[in-house]
N, C-alpha and C. Protein backbone atom coordinates (compact mmCIF):
# COMPACT_ATOMS: atom_id res chain seq x y z
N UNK A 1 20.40 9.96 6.45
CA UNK A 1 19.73 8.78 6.94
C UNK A 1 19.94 7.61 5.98
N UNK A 2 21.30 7.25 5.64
CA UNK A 2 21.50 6.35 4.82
C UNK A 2 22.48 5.42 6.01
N UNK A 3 21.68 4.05 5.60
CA UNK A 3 22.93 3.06 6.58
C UNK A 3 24.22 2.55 6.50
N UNK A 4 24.14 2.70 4.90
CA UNK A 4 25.53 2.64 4.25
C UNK A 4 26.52 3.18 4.61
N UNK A 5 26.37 5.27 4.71
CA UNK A 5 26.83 5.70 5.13
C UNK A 5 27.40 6.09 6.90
N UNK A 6 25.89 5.53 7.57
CA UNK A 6 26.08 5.25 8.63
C UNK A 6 27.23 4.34 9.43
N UNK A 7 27.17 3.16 8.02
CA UNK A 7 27.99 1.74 9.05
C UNK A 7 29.63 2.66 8.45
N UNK A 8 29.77 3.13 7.51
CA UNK A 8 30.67 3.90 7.14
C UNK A 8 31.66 4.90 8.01
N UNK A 9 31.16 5.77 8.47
CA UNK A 9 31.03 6.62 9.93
C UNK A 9 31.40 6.14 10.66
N UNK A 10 30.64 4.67 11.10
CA UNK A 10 31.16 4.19 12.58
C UNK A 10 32.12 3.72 12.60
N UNK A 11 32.37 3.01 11.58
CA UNK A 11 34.13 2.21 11.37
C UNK A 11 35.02 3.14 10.98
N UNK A 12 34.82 4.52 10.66
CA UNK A 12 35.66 5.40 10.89
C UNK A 12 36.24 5.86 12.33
N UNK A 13 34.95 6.15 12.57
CA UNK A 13 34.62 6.51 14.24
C UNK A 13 35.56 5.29 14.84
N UNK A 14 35.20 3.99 14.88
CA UNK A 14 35.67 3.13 15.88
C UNK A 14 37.74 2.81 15.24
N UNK A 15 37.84 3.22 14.20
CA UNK A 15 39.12 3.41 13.81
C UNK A 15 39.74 4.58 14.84
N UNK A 16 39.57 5.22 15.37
CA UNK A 16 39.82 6.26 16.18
C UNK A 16 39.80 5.57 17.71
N UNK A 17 38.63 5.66 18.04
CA UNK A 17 38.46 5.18 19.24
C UNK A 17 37.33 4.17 19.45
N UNK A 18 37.49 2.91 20.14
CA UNK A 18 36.98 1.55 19.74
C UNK A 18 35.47 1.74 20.99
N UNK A 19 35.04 2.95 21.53
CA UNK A 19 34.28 3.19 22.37
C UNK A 19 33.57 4.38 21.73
N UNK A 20 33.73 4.85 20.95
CA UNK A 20 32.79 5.42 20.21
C UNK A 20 31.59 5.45 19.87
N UNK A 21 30.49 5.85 20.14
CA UNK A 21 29.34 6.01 19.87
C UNK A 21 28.53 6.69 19.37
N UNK A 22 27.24 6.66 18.28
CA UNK A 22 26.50 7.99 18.11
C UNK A 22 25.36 7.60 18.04
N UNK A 23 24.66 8.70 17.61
CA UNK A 23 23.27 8.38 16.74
C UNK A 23 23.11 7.37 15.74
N UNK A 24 24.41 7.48 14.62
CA UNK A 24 24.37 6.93 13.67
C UNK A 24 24.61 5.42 13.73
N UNK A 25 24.69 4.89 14.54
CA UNK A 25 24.31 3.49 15.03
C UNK A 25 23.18 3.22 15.14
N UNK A 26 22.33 4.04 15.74
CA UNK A 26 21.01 3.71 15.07
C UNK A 26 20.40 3.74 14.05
N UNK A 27 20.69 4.87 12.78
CA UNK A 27 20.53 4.73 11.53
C UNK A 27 21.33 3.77 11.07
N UNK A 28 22.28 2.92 11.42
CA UNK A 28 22.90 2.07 10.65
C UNK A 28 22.00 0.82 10.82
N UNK A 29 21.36 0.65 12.32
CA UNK A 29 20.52 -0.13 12.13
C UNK A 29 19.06 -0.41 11.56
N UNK A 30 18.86 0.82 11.61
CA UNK A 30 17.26 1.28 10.87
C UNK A 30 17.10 1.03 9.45
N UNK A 31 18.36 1.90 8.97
CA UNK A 31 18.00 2.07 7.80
C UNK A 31 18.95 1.06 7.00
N UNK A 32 20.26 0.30 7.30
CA UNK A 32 20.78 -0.90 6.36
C UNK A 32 19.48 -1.69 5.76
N UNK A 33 20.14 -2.36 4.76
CA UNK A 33 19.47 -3.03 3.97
C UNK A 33 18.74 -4.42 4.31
N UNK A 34 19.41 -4.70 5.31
CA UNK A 34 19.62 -5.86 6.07
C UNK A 34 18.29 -6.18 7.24
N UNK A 35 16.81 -6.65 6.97
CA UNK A 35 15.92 -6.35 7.88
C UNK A 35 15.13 -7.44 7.76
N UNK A 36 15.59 -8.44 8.69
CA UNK A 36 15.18 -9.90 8.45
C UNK A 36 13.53 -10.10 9.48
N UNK A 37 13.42 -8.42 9.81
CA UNK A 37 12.18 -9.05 10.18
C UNK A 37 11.14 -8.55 9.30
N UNK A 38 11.33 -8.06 7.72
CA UNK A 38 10.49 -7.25 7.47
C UNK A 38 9.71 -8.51 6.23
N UNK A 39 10.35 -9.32 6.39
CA UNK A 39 9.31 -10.42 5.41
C UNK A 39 8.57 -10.88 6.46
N UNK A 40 8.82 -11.58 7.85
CA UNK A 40 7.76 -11.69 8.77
C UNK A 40 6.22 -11.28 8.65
N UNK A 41 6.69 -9.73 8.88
CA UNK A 41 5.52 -8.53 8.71
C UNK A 41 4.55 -8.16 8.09
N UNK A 42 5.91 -8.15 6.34
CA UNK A 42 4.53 -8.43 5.55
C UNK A 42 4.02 -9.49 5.31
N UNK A 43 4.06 -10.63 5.35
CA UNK A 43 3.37 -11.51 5.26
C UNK A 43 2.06 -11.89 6.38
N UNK A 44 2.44 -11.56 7.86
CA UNK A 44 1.78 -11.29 8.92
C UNK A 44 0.33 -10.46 8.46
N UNK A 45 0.63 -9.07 7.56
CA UNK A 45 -0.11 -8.01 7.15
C UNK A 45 -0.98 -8.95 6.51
N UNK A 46 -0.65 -9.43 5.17
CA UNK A 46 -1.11 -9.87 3.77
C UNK A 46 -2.40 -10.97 4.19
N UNK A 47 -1.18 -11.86 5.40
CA UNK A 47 -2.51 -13.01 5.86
C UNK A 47 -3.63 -12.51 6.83
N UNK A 48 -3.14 -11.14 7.97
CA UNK A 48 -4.36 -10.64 7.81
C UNK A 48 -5.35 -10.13 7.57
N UNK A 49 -5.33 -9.52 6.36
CA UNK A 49 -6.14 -8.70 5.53
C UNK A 49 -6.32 -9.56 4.78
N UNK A 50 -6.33 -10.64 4.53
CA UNK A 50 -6.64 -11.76 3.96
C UNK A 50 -7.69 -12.72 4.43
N UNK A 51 -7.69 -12.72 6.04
CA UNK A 51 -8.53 -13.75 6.85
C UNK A 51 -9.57 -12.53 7.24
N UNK A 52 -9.73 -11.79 7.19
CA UNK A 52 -10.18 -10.07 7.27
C UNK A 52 -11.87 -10.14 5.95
N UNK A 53 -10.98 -10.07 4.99
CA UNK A 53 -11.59 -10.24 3.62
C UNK A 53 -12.48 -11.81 3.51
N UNK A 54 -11.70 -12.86 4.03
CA UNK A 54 -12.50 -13.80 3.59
C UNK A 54 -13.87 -14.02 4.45
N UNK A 55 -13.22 -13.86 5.69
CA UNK A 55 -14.84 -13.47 6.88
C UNK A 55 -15.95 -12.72 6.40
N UNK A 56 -15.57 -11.42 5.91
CA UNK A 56 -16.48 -10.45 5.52
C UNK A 56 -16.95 -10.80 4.02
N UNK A 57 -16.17 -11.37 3.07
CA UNK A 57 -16.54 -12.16 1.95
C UNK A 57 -17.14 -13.20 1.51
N UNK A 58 -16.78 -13.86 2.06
CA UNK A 58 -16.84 -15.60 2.26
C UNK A 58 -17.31 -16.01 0.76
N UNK A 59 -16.54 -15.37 -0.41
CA UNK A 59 -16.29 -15.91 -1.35
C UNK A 59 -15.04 -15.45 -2.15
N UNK A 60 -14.42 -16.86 -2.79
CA UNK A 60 -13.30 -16.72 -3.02
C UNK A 60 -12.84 -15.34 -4.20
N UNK A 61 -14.15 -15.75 -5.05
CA UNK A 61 -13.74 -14.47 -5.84
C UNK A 61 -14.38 -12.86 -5.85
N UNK A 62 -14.77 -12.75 -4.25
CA UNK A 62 -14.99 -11.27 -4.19
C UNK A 62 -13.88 -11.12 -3.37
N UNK A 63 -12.96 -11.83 -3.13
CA UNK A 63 -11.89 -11.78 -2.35
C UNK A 63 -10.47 -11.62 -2.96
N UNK A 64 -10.60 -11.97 -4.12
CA UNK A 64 -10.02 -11.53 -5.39
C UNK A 64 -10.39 -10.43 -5.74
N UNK A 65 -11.28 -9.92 -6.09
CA UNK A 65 -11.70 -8.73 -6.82
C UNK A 65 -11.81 -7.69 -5.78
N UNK A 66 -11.46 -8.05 -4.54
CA UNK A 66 -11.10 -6.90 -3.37
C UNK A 66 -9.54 -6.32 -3.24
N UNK A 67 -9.25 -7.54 -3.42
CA UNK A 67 -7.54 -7.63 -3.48
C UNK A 67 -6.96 -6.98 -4.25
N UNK A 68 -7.56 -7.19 -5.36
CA UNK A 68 -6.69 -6.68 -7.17
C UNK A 68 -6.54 -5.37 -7.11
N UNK A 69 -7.16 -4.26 -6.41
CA UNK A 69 -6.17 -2.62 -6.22
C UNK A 69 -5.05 -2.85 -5.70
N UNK A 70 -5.12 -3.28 -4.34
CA UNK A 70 -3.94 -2.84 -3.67
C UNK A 70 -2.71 -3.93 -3.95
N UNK A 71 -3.04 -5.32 -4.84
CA UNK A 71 -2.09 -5.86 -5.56
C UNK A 71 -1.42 -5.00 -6.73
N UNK A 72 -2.23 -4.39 -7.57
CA UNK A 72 -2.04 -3.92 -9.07
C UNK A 72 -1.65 -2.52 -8.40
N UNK A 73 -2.42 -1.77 -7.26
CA UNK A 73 -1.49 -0.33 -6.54
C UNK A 73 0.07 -0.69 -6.03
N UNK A 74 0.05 -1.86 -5.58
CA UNK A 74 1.35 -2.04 -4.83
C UNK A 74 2.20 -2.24 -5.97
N UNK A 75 2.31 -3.15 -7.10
CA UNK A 75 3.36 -3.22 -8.23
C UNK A 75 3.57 -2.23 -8.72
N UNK A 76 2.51 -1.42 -9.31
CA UNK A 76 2.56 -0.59 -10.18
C UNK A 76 3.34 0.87 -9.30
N UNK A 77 3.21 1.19 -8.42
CA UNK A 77 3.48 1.98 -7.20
C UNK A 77 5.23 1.80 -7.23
N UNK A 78 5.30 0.75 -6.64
CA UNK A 78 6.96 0.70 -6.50
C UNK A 78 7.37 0.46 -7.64
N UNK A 79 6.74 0.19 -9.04
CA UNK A 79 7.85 0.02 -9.84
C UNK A 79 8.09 1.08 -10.27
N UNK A 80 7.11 2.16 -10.03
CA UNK A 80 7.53 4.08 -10.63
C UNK A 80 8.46 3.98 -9.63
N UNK A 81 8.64 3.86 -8.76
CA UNK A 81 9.49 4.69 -7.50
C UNK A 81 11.06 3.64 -7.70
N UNK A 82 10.70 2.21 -8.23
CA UNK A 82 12.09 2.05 -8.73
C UNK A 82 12.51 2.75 -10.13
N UNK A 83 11.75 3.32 -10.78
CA UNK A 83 11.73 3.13 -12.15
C UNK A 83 12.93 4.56 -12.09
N UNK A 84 11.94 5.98 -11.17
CA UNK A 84 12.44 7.10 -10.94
C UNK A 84 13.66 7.45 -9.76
N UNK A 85 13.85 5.85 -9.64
CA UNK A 85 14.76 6.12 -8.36
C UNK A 85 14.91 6.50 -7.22
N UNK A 86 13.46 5.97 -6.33
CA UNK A 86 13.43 7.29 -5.33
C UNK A 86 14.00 6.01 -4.58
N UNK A 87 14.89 6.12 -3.59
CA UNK A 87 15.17 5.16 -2.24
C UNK A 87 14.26 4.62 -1.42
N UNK A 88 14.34 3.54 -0.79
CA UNK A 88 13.27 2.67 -0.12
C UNK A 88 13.61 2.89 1.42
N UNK A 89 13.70 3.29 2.28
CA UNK A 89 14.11 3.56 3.54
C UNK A 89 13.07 3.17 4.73
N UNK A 90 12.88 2.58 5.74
CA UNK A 90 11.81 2.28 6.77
C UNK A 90 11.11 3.66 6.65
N UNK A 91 10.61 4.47 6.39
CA UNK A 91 9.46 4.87 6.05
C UNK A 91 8.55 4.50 5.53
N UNK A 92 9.82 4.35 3.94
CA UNK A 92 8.93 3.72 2.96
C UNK A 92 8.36 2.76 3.27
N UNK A 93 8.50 2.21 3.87
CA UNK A 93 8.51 0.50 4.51
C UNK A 93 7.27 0.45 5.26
N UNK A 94 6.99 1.87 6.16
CA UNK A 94 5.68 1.44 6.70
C UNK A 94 4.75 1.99 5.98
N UNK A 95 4.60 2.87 5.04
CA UNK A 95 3.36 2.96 4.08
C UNK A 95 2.94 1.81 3.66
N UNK A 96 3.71 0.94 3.27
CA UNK A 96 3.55 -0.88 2.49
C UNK A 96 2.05 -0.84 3.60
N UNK A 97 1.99 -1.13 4.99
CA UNK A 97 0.62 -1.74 5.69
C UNK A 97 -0.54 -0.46 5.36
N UNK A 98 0.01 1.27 5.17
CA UNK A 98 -1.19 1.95 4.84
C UNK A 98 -1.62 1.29 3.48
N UNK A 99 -0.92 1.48 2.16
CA UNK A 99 -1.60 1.32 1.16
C UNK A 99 -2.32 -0.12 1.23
N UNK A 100 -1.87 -1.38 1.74
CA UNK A 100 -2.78 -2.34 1.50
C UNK A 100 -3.64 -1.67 2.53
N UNK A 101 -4.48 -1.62 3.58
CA UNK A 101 -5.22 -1.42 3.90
C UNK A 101 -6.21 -0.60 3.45
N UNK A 102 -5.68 0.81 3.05
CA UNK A 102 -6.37 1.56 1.99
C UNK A 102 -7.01 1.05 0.97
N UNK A 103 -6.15 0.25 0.38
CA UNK A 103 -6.32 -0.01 -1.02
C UNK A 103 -7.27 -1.07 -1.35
N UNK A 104 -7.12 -1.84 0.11
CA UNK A 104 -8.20 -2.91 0.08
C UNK A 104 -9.36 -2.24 0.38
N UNK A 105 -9.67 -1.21 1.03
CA UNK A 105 -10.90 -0.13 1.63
C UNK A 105 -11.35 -0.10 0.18
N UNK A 106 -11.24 0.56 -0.22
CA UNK A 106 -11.34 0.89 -1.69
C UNK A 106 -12.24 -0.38 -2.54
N UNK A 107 -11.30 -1.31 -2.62
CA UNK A 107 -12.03 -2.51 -3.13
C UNK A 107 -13.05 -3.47 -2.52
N UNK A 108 -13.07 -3.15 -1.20
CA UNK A 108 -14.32 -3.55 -0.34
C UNK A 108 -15.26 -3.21 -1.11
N UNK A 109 -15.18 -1.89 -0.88
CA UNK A 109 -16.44 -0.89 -1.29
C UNK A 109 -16.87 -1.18 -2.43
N UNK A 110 -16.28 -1.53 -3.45
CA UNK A 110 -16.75 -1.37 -4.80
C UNK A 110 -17.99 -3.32 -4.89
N UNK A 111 -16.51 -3.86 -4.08
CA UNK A 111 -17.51 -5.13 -4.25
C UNK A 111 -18.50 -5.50 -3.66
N UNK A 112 -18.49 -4.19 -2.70
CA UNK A 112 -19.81 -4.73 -1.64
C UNK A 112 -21.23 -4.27 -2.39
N UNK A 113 -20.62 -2.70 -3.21
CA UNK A 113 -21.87 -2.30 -4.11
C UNK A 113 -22.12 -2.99 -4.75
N UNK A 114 -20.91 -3.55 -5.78
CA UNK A 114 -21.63 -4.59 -6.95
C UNK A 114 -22.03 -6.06 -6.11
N UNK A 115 -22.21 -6.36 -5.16
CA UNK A 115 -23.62 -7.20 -4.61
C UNK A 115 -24.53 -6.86 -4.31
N UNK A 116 -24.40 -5.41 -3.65
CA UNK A 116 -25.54 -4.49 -3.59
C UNK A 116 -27.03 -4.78 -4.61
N UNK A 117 -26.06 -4.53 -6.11
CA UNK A 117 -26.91 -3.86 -7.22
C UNK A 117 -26.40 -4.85 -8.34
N UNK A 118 -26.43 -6.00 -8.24
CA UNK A 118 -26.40 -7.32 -9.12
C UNK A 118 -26.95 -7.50 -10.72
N UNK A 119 -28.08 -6.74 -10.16
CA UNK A 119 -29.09 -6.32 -11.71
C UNK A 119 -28.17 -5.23 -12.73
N UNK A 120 -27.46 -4.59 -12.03
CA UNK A 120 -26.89 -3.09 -12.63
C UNK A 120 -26.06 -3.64 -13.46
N UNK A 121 -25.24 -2.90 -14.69
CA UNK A 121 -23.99 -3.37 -15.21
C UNK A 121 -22.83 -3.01 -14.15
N UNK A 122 -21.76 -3.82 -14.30
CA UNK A 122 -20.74 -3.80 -12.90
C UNK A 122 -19.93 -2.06 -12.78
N UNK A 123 -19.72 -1.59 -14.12
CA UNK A 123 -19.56 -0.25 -14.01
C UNK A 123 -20.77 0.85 -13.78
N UNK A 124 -21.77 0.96 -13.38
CA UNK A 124 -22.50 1.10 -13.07
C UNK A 124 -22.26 1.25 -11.53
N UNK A 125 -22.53 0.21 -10.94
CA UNK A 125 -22.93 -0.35 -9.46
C UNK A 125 -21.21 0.47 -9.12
N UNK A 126 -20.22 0.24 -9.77
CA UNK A 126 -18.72 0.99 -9.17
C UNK A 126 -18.69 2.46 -9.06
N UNK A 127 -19.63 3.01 -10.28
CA UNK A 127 -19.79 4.50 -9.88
C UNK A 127 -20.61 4.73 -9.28
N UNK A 128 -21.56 4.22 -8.81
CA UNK A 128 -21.93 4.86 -7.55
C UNK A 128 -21.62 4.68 -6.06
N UNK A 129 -20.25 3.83 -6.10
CA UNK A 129 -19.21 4.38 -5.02
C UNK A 129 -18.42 5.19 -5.06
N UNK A 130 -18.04 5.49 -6.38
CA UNK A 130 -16.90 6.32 -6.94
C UNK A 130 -16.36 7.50 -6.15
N UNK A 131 -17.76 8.46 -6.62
CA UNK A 131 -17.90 9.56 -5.13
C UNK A 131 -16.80 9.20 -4.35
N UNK A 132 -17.59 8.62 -3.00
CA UNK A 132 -16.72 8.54 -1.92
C UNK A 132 -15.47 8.24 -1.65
N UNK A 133 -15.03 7.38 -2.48
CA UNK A 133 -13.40 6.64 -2.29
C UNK A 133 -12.71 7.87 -2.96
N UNK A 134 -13.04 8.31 -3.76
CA UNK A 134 -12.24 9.35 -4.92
C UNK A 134 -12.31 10.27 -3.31
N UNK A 135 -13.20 11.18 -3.15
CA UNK A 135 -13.04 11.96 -1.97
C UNK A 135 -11.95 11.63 -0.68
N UNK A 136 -12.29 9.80 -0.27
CA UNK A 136 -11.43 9.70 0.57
C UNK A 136 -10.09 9.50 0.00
N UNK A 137 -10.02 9.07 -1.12
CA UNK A 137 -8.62 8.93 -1.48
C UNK A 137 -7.76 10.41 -1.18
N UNK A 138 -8.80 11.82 -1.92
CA UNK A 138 -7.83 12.89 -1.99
C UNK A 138 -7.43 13.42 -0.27
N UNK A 139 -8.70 13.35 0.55
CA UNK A 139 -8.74 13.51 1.49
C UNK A 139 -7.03 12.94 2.37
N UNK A 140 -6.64 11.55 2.21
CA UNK A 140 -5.93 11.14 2.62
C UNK A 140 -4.42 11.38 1.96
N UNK A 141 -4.68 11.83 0.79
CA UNK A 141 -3.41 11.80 -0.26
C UNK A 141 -3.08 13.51 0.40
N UNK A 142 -3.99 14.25 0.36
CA UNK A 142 -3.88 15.51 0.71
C UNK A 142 -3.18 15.55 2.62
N UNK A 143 -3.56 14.97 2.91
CA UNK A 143 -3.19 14.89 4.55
C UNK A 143 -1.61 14.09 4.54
N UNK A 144 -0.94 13.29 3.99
CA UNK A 144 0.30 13.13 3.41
C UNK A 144 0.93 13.78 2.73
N UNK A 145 0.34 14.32 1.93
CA UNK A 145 1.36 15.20 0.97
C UNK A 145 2.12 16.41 1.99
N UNK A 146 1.21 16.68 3.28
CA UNK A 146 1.63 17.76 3.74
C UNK A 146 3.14 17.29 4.55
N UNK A 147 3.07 16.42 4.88
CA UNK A 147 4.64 15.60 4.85
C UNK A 147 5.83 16.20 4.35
N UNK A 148 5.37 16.28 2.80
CA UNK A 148 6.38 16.61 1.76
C UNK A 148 6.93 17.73 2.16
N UNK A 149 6.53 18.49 2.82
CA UNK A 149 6.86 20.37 3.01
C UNK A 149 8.58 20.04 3.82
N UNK A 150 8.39 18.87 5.00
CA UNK A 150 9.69 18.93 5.66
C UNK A 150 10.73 18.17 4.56
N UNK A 151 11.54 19.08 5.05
CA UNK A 151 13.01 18.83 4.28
C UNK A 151 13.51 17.76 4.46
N UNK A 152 13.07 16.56 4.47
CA UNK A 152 13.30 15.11 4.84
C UNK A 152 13.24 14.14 3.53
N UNK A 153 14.23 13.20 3.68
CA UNK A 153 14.41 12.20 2.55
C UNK A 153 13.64 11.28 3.00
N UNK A 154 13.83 10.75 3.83
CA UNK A 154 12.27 9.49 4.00
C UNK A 154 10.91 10.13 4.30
N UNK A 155 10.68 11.08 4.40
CA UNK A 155 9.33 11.21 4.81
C UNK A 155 8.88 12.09 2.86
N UNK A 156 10.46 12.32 2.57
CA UNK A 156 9.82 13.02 0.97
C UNK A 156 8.99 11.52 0.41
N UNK A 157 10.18 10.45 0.58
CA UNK A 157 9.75 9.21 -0.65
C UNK A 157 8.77 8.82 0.33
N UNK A 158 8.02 8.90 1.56
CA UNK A 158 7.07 8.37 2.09
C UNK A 158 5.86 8.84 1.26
N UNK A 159 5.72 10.48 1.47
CA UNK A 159 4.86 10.84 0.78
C UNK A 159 4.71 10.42 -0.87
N UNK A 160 5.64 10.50 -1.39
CA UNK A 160 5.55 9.88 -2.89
C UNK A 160 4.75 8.75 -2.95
N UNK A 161 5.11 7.83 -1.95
CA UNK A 161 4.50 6.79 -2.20
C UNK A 161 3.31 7.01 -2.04
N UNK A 162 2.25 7.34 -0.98
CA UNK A 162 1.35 7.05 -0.76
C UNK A 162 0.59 8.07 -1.68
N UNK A 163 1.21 9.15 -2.04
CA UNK A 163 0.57 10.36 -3.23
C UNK A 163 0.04 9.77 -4.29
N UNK A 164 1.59 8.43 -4.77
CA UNK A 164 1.14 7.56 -5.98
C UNK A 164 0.30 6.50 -5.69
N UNK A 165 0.62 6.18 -4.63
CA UNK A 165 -0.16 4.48 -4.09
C UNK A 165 -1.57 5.03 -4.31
N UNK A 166 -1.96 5.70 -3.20
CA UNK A 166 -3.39 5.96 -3.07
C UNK A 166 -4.38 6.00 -4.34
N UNK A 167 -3.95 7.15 -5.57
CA UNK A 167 -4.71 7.20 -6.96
C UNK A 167 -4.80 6.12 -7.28
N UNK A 168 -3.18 5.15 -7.42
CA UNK A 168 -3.22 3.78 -8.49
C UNK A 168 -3.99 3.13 -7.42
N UNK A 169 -4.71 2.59 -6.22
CA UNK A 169 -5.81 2.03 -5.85
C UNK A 169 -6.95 2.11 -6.11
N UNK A 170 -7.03 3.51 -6.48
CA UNK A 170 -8.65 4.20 -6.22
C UNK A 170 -9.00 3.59 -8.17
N UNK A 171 -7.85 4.11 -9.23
CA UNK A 171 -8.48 3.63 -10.44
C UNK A 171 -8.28 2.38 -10.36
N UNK A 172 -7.54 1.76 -9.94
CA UNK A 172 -7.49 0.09 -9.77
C UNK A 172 -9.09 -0.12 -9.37
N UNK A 173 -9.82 0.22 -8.52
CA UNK A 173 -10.75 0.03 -7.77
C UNK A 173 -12.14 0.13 -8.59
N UNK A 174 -11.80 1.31 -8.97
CA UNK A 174 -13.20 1.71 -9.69
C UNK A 174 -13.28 1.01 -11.62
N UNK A 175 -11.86 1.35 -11.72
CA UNK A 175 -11.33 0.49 -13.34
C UNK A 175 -11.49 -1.00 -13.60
N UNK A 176 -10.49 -1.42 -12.60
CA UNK A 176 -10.11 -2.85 -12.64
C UNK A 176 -11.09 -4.06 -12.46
N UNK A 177 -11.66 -3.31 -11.06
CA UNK A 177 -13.01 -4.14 -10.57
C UNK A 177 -13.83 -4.88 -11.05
N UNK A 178 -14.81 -3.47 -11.71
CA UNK A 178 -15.85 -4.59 -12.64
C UNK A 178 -15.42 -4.83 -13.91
N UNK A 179 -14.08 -4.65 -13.91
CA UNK A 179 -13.77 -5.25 -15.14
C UNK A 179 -13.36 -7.02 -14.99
N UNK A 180 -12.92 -7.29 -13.95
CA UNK A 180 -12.59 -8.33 -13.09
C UNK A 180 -13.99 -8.83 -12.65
N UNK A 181 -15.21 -8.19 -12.64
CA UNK A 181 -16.35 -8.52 -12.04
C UNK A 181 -16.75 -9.19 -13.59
N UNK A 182 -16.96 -8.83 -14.32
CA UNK A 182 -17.72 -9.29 -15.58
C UNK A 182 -17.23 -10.25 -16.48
N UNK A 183 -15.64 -10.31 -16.20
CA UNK A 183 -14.93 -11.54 -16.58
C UNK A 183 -14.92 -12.70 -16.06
N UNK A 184 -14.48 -12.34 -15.07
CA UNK A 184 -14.40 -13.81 -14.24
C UNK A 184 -15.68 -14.69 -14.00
N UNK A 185 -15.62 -16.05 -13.75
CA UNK A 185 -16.67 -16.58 -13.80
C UNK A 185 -17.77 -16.45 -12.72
N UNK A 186 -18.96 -17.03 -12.99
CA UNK A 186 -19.27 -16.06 -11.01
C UNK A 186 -19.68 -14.95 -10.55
N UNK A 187 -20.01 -14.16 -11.81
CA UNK A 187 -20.40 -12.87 -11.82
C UNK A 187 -21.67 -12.49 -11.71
N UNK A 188 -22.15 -11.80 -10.45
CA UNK A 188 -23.81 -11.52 -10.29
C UNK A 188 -24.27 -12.65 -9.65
N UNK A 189 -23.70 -13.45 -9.52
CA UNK A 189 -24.71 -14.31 -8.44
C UNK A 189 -24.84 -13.93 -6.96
N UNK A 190 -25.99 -15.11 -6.77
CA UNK A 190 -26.60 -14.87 -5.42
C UNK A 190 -25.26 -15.11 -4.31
N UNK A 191 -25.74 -14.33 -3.30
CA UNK A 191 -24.27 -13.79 -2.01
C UNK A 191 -24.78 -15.03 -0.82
N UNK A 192 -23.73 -15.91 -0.41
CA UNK A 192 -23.93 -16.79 0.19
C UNK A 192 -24.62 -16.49 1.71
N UNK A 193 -25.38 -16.65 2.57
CA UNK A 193 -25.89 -16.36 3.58
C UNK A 193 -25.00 -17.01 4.49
């Protein structure tokens, strides 16, 4: 399932006979490098989980401090998987909309507690979401991983990703947060009605 090798194939193939056809015309189109609609998309994603967050927020910097997992999951995420070399293939490609969504789940939660519990210290008010996201994280990491079993190259680096994505959200979430909560300016105040 490489397109390289795909477009490879076919111009072999069509060196032969100029009516040639296969499968691998469709992996040449799937999987080439070449996918001018995939900045569209994500950006489509980003601005809606963005207009998503600010509704349910309606402040700029819990909208930030919702964001910052699945920003700091998403870098940190693909740069192991460039780092270790795993290939990027439309699989990989559609985990990109699970982990932000996840990842923003994650950071909802934490910021919705620390308005919750304002009085609390911000690590505080994060562990007592901790529980749950940690649960749903494995819950979900565990239901992907089972992926991994088929003998498949995109669905292996699919699972990778989201195996790695998912954790680096959840400590992004519970770590980063109120650490981002107690710095930034703005911290503990009253929640706009």
């Amino acid at each position: 399932m490489d397109g390289k090798d795909a477009k490879r194939e076919r111009v072999a193939a069509h060196a032969i006979d100029s009516r040639a056809a296969s499968f691998n015309q469709l992996y040449e189109l799937t999987m080439a490098s070449d996918r001018p609609w995939m900045r569209p998309v994500a950006y489509g994603i980003g601005l809606f989980v963005l207009c998503i967050l600010i509704i349910d927020l309606r402040r700029l910097r819990d909208v930030v401090l919702a964001m910052a997992p699945v920003l700091v999951g998403g870098v940190v995420t693909f740069g192991l998987m460039c780092w270790i070399d795993i290939s990027f293939n439309p699989l990989t490609v559609i985990v990109v909309p699970l982990l932000v969504g996840l990842g923003v789940d994650d950071g909802i939660h934490v910021v919705h507690r620390l308005r919750e519990h304002p009085d609390r210290p911000a690590n505080e008010a994060a562990a007592t979401v901790g529980t749950a996201i940690v649960l749903t994280t494995l819950t979900t990491s565990a239901s992907f991983a089972v992926f991994g079993l088929a003998d498949h190259v995109g669905m292996e680096s699919m699972v990778l990703a989201m195996c790695l994505g998912l954790p680096i959200c959840l400590l992004a979430s519970i770590v980063l947060v109120p650490v981002l909560h107690t710095l930034l300016p703005g911290g503990g105040g009253p929640v706009p009605e």
